[in-house]
Protein backbone atom coordinates (compact mmCIF):
# COMPACT_ATOMS: atom_id res chain seq x y z
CA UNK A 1 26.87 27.97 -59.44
CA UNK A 2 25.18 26.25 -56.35
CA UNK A 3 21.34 26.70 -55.95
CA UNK A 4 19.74 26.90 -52.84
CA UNK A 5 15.83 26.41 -53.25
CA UNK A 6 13.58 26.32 -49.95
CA UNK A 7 10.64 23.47 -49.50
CA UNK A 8 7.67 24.55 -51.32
CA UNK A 9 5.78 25.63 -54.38
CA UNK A 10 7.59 26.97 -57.50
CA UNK A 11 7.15 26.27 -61.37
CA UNK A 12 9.21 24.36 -63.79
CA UNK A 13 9.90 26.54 -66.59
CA UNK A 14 10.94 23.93 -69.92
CA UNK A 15 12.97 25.68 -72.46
CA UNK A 16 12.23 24.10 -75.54
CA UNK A 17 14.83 23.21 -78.76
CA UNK A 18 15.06 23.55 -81.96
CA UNK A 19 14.13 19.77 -82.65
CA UNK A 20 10.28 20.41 -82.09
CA UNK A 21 10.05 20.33 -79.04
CA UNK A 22 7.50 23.02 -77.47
CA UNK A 23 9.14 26.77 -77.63
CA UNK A 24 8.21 26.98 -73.32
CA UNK A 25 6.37 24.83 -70.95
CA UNK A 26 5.63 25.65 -67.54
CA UNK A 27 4.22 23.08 -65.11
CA UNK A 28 3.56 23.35 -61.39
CA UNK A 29 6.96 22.28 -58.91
CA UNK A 30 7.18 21.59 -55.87
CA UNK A 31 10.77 21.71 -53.99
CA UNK A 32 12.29 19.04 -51.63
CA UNK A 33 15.40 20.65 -50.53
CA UNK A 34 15.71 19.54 -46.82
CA UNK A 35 16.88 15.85 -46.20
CA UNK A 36 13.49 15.02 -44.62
CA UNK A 37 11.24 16.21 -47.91
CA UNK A 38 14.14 14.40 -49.98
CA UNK A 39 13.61 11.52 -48.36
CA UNK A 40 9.82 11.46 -48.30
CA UNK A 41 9.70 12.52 -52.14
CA UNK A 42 6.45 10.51 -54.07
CA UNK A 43 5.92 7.58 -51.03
CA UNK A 44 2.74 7.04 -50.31
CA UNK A 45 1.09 8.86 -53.72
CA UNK A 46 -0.89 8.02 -56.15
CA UNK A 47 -0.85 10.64 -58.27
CA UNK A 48 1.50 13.75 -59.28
CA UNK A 49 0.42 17.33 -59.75
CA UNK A 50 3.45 18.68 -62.24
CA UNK A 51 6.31 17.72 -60.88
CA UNK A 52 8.41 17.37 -57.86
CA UNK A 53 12.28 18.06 -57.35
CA UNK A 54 14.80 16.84 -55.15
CA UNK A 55 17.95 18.89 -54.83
CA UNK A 56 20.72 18.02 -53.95
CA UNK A 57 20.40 14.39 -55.15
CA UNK A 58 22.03 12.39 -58.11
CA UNK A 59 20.15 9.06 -58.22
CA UNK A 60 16.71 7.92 -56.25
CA UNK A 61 14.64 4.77 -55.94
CA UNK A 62 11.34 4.08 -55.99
CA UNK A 63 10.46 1.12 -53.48
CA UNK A 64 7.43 1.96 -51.66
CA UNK A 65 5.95 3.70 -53.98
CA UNK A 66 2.40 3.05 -55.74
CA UNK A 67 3.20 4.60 -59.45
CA UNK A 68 5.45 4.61 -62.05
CA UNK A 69 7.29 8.02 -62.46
CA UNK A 70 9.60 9.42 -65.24
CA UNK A 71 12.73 10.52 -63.65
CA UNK A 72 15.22 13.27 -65.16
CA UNK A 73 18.57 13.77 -63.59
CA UNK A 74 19.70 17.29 -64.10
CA UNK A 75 23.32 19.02 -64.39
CA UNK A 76 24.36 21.99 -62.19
CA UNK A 77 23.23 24.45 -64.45
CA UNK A 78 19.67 22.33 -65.30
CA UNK A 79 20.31 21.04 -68.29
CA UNK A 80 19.00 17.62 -68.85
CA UNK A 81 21.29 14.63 -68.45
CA UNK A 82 19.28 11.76 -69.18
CA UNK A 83 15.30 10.97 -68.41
CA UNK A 84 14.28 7.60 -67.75
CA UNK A 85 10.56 6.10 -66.58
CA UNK A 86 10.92 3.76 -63.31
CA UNK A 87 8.29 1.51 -62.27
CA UNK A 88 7.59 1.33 -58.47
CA UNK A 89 10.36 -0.99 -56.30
CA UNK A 90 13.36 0.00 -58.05
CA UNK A 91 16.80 1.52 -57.64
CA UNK A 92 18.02 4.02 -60.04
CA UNK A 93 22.19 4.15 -60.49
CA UNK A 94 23.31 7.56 -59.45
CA UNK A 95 24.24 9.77 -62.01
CA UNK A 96 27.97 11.54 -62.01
CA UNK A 97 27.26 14.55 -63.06
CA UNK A 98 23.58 15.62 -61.47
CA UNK A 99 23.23 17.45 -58.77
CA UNK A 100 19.24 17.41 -59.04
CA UNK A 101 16.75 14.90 -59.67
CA UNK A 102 12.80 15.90 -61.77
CA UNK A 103 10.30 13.29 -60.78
CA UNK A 104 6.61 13.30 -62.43
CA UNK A 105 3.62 10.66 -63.75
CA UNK A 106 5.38 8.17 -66.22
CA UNK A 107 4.95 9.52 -69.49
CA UNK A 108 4.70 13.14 -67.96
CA UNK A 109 8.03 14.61 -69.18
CA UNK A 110 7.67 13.67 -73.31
CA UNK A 111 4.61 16.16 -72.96
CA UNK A 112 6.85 18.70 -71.54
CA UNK A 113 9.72 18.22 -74.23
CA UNK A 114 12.07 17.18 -70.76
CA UNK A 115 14.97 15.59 -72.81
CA UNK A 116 18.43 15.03 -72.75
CA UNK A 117 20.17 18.51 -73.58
CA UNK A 118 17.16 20.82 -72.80
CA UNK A 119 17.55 23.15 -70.23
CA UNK A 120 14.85 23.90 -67.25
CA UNK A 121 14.44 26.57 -65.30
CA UNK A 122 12.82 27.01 -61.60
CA UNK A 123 10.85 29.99 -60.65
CA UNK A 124 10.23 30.29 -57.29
CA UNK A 125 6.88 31.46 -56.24
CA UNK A 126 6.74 35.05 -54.07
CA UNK A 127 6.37 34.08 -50.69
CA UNK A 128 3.86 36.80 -48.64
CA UNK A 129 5.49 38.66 -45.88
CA UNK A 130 3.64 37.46 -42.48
C-alpha cells in the first residue's frame, strides 16, 4: 500500500476517536516527497502554516532550526505511531515502523486530536491543467 504524493499543497484530513477527540479536522499540508524538499523540511522558519509532511522518512532532526515542532511518525496506512514535541538542535531516533513523518508548531497536533492510534488522511489538492 505505497503512496506516492508529489511536492506541494494538500490538506491533512484528522479522523477523530471515540475518546473525545474532534469527530474531523482538516488543516492545510504541504508535501515534501523529493529528497531535496525532505531535506530542506522547517530550516530556516519561524513559523508553520498547518503542517508539513515528509514521506518517505521514519525519524528527522531538528538542528538548524529556529522553533520547536511536534513531530508524529506515521504507519503505512497513516495511522499514528507515536507524537512527540522536539525543541530545535535535536535528533529524533527513527521509528521501525513509519514510513512518514507530520511536522507542525509545538503544541499544534493536541488541537488537531493527532495521537497515537488515530488515523490521518491526505487529500491532495486538484492541480489546474496548464
Amino acid at each position: 500500500m505505497g503512496r506516492r504524493w508529489r511536492d506541494g499543497r494538500a490538506r491533512l484530513v484528522v479522523h477523530g476517536d471515540a475518546d473525545g477527540a474532534p469527530e474531523r479536522v482538516t488543516v492545510p499540508l504541504e508535501l515534501a516527497t523529493s529528497y531535496r524538499a525532505r531535506t530542506r523540511g522547517l530550516l530556516g522558519r519561524d513559523s508553520v502554516d498547518g503542517a508539513l509532511l515528509l514521506s518517505p522518512a521514519s525519524g528527522i532532526h531538528t538542528f538548524r532550526m529556529r522553533i520547536p515542532i511536534d513531530v508524529a511518525y506515521l504507519d503505512r496506512r497513516l495511522r499514528v505511531l507515536a507524537v512527540v514535541t522536539m525543541r530545535p538542535g535535536r535528533l529524533g531516533l527513527p521509528r521501525l515502523r513509519s514510513r512518514h513523518v507530520l511536522e507542525s508548531a509545538a503544541g499544534a497536533m493536541a488541537g488537531w486530536g493527532v495521537r497515537p492510534g488515530v488515523r490521518v488522511e491526505v487529500v491532495e489538492e486538484v492541480r489546474e491543467a496548464r
